[in-house]
Protein backbone atom coordinates (compact mmCIF):
# COMPACT_ATOMS: atom_id res chain seq x y z
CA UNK A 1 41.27 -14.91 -19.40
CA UNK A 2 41.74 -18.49 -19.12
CA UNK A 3 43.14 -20.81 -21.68
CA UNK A 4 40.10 -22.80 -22.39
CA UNK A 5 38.56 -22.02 -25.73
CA UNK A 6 34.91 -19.95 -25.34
CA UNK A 7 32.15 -21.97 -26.88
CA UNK A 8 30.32 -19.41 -29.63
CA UNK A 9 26.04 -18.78 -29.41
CA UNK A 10 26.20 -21.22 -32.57
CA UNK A 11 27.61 -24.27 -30.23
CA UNK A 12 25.27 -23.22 -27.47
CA UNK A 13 22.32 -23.25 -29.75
CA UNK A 14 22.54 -26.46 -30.97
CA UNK A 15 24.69 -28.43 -27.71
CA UNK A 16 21.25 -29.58 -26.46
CA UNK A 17 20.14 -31.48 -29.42
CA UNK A 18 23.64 -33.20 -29.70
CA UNK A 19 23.55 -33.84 -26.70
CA UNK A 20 20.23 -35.82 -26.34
CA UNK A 21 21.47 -38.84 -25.51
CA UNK A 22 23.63 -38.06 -22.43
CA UNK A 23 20.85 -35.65 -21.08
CA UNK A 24 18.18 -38.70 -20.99
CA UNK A 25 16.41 -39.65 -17.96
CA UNK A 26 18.40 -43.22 -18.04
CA UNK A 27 22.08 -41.25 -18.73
CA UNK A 28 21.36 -38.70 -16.10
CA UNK A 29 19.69 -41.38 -13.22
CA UNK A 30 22.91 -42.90 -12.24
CA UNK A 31 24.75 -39.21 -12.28
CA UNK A 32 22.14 -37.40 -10.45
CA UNK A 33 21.89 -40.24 -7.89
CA UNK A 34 25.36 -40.32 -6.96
CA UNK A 35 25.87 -36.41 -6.82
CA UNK A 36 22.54 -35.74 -4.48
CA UNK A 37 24.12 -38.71 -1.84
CA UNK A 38 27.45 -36.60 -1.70
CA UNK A 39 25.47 -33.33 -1.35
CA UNK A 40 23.33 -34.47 1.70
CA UNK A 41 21.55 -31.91 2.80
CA UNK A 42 23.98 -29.10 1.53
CA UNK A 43 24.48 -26.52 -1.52
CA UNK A 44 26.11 -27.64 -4.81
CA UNK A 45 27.87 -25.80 -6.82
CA UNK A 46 28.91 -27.13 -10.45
CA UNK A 47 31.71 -26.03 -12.48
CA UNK A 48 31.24 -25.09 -16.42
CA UNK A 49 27.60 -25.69 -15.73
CA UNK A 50 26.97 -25.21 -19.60
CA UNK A 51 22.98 -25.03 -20.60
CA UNK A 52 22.44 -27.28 -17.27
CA UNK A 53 22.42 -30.61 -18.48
CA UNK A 54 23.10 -32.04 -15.48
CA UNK A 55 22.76 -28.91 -12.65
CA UNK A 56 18.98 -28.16 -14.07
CA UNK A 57 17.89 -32.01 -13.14
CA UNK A 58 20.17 -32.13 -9.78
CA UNK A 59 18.36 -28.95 -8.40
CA UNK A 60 14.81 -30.70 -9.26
CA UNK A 61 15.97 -33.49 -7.31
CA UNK A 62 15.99 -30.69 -4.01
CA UNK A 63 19.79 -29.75 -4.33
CA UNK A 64 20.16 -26.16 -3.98
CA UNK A 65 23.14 -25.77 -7.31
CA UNK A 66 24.74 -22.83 -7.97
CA UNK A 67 26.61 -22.62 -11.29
CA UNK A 68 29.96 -21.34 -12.94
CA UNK A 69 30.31 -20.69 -16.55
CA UNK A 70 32.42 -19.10 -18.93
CA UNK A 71 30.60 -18.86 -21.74
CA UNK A 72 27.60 -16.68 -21.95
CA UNK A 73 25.77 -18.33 -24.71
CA UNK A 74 25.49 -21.32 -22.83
CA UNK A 75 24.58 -19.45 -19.77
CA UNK A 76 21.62 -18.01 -21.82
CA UNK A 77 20.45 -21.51 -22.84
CA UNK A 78 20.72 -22.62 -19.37
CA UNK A 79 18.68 -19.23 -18.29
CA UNK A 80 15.73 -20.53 -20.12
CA UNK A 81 15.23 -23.29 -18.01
CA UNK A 82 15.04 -22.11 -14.71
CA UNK A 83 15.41 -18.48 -13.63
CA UNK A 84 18.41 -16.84 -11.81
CA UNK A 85 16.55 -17.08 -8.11
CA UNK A 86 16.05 -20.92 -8.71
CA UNK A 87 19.68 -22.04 -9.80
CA UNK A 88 22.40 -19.01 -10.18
CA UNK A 89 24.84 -18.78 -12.40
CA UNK A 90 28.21 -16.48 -11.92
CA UNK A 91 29.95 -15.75 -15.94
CA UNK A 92 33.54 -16.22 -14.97
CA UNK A 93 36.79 -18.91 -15.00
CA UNK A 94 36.23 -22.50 -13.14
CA UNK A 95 39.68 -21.81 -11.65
CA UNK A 96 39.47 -18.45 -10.47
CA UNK A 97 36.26 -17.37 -10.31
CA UNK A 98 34.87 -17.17 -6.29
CA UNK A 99 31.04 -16.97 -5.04
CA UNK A 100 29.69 -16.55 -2.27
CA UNK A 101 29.33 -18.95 0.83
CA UNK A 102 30.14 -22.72 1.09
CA UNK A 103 29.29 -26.03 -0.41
CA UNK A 104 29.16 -29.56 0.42
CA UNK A 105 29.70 -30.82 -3.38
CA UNK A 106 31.44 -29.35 -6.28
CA UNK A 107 32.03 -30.83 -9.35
CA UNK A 108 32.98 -31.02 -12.84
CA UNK A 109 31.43 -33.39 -15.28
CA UNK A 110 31.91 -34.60 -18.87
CA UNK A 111 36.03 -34.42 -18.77
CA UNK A 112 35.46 -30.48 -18.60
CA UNK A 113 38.90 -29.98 -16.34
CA UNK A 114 40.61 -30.69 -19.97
CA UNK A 115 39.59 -27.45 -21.25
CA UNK A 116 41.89 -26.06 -19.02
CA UNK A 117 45.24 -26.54 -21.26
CA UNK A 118 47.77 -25.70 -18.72
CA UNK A 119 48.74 -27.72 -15.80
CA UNK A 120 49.12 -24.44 -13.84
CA UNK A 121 45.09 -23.87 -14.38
CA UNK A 122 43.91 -26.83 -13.76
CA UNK A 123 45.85 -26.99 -10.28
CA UNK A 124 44.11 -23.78 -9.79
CA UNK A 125 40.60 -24.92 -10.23
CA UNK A 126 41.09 -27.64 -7.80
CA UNK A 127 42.26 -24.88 -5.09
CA UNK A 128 39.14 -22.96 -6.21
CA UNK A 129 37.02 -25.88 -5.33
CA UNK A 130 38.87 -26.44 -1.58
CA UNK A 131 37.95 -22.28 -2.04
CA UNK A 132 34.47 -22.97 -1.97
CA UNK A 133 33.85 -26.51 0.23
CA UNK A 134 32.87 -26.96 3.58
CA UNK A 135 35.10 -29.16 5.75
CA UNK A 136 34.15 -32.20 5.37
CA UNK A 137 32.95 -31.54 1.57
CA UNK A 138 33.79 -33.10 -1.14
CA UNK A 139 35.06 -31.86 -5.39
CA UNK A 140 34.05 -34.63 -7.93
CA UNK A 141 35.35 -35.01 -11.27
CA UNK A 142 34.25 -37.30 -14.31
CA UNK A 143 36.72 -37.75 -16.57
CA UNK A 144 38.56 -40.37 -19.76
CA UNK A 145 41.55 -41.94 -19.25
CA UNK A 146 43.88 -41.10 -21.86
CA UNK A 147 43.45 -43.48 -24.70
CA UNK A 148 47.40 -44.02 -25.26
CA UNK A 149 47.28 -47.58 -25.23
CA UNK A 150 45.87 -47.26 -28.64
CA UNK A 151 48.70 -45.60 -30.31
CA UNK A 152 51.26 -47.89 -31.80
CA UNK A 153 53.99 -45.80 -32.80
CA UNK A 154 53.85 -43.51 -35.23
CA UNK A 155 50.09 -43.18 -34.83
CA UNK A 156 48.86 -40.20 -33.90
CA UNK A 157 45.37 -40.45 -34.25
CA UNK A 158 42.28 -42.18 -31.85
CA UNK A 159 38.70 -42.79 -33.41
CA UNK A 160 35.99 -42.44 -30.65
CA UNK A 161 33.05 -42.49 -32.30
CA UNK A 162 32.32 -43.63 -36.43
CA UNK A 163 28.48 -43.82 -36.41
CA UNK A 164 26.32 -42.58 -39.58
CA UNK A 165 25.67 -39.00 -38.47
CA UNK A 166 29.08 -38.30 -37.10
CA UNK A 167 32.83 -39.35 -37.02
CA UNK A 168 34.76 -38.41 -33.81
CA UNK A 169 38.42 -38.73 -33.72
CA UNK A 170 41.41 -37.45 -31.24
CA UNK A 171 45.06 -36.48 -32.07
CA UNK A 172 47.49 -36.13 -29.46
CA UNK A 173 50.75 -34.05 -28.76
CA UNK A 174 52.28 -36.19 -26.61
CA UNK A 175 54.73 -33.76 -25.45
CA UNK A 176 52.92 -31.17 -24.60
CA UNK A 177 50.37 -33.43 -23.13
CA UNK A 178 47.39 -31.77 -25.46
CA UNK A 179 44.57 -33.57 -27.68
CA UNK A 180 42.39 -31.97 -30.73
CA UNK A 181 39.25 -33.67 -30.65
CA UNK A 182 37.78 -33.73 -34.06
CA UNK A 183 34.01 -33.66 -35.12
CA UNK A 184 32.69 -34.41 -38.16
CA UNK A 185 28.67 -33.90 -37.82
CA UNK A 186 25.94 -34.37 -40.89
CA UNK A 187 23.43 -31.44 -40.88
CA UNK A 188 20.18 -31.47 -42.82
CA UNK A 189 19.00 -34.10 -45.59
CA UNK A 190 21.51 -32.44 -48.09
CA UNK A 191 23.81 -35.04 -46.15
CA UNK A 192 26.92 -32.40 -45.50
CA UNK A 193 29.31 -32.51 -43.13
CA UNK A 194 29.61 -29.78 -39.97
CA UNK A 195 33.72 -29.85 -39.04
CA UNK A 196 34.53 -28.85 -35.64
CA UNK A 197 37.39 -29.43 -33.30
CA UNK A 198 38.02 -28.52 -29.68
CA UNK A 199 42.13 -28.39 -28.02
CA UNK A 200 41.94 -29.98 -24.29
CA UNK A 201 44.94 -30.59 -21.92
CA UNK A 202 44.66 -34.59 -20.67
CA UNK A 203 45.34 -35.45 -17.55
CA UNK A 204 45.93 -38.92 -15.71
CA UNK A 205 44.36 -39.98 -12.32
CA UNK A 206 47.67 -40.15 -10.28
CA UNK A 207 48.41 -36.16 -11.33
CA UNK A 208 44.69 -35.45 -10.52
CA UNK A 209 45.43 -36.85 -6.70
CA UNK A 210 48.20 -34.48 -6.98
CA UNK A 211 46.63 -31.82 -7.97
CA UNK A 212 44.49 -32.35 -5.12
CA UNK A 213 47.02 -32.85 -2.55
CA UNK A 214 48.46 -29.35 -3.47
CA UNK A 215 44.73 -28.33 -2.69
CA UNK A 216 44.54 -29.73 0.37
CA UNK A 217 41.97 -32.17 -0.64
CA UNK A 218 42.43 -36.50 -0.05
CA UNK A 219 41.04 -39.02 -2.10
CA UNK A 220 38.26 -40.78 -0.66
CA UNK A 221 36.90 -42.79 -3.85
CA UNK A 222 37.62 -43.57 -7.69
CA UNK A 223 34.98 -45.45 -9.82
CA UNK A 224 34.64 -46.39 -13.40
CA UNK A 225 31.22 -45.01 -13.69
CA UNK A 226 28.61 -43.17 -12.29
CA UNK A 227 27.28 -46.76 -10.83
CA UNK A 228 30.27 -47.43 -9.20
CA UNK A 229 31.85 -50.21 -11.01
CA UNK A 230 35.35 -50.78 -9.89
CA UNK A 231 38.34 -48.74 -11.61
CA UNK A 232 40.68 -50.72 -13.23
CA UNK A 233 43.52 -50.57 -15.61
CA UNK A 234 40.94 -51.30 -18.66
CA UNK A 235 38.61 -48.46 -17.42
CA UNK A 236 38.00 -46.10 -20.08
CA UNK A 237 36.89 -42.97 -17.73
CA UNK A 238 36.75 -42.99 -13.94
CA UNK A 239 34.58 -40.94 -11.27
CA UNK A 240 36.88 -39.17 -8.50
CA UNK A 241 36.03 -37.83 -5.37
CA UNK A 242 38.32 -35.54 -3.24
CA UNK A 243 37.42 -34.90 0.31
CA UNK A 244 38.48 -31.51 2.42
CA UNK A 245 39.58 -32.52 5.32
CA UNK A 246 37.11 -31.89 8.61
């Protein structure tokens, strides 16, 4: 069993609605864009597909996407969608789990590599991509840069969002190299408060390109966003791309 947490049936019921915002058509252009040029004319395959936010769309757009997921509840969302001829989904671990045949894309979206909280696992699931590419093929991740720069000592604690249905903040283990991301949500009119919190293993871009290197996979690109703005040193999240050698 890997170490990421399993998200329960009452997280995958209700993920779609909070997640409204990222799943619109103007969120999801710029994503789906960029992932269908790196496909080409191949199969993709996304890790922790969830419900199919973004692997639903991306097979509409003509890319044939095959999906891993470990959590069955969100596998069953995803299954109402689209049926498992159109887009299949294997229940199983990002870093372990294999399917069958080869890809020209796979990637992993919406800092999900963080639920993996060892270093050990998540150098796995980049070997399980260079598992499943083509030569030539290429394993894209979207992920935050960790918000250190933020902490003045003493300070634990990073707000992310404060907004007047929800309050979002992180707390860090700097040793171990682990946030808690907290969630406060308001449910209903009766204008209580939903607590949640989630454990994630942060990583930073140079130990990504590591990771990869012990794959066998080079880096070919790093943006800041999904439209390609440059990555700098005041980027708050950067898109990587990883290329198997041919």
């Amino acid at each position: 069993m890997t170490s990421s947490e399993l998200w329960s049936r009452a997280t995958a019921e209700r993920y779609d609605a909070e997640e409204a915002e990222s799943s619109s058509a103007a969120a999801l252009g710029p994503v789906l864009d960029f992932l269908t040029e790196l496909a080409g004319q191949g199969r993709a395959l996304e890790f922790a597909i969830g419900t199919g936010r973004v692997g639903v769309p991306l097979r509409e757009r003509g890319v044939p996407v095959v999906g891993i997921e470990l959590s069955a509840p969100m596998a069953e969302v995803l299954r109402r969608k689209v049926d498992e001829d159109s887009l299949p989904v294997v229940l199983g671990d990002m870093a372990a789990t294999v399917v069958p045949g080869e890809f020209t894309l796979v990637y992993l979206v919406y800092n999900t590599i963080t639920n993996l909280l060892t270093q050990e696992e998540q150098v796995e699931c980049f070997r399980n991509a260079a598992r499943h590419l083509a030569p030539g093929g290429r394993f894209v991740i979207e992920l935050g840069v960790p918000p250190l720069r933020f902490l003045p000592p003493g300070q634990v604690a990073v707000p992310f969002d404060v907004s007047e249905r929800h309050l979002g903040f992180d707390t860090f283990d700097l040793v171990e190299q682990v946030l808690v991301s907290h969630h406060f949500t308001r449910d209903g009119a009766d204008g209580r408060y939903r607590r949640g919190s989630s454990r994630h293993r942060y990583a930073w871009p140079a130990e990504l390109d590591l990771m990869a290197r012990i794959a066998g996979l080079d880096l070919e690109r790093r943006v800041a966003d999904w439209d390609g703005a440059p990555f700098t040193q005041d980027s708050a999240k950067h898109i990587s791309v990883w290329r198997k050698p041919v």
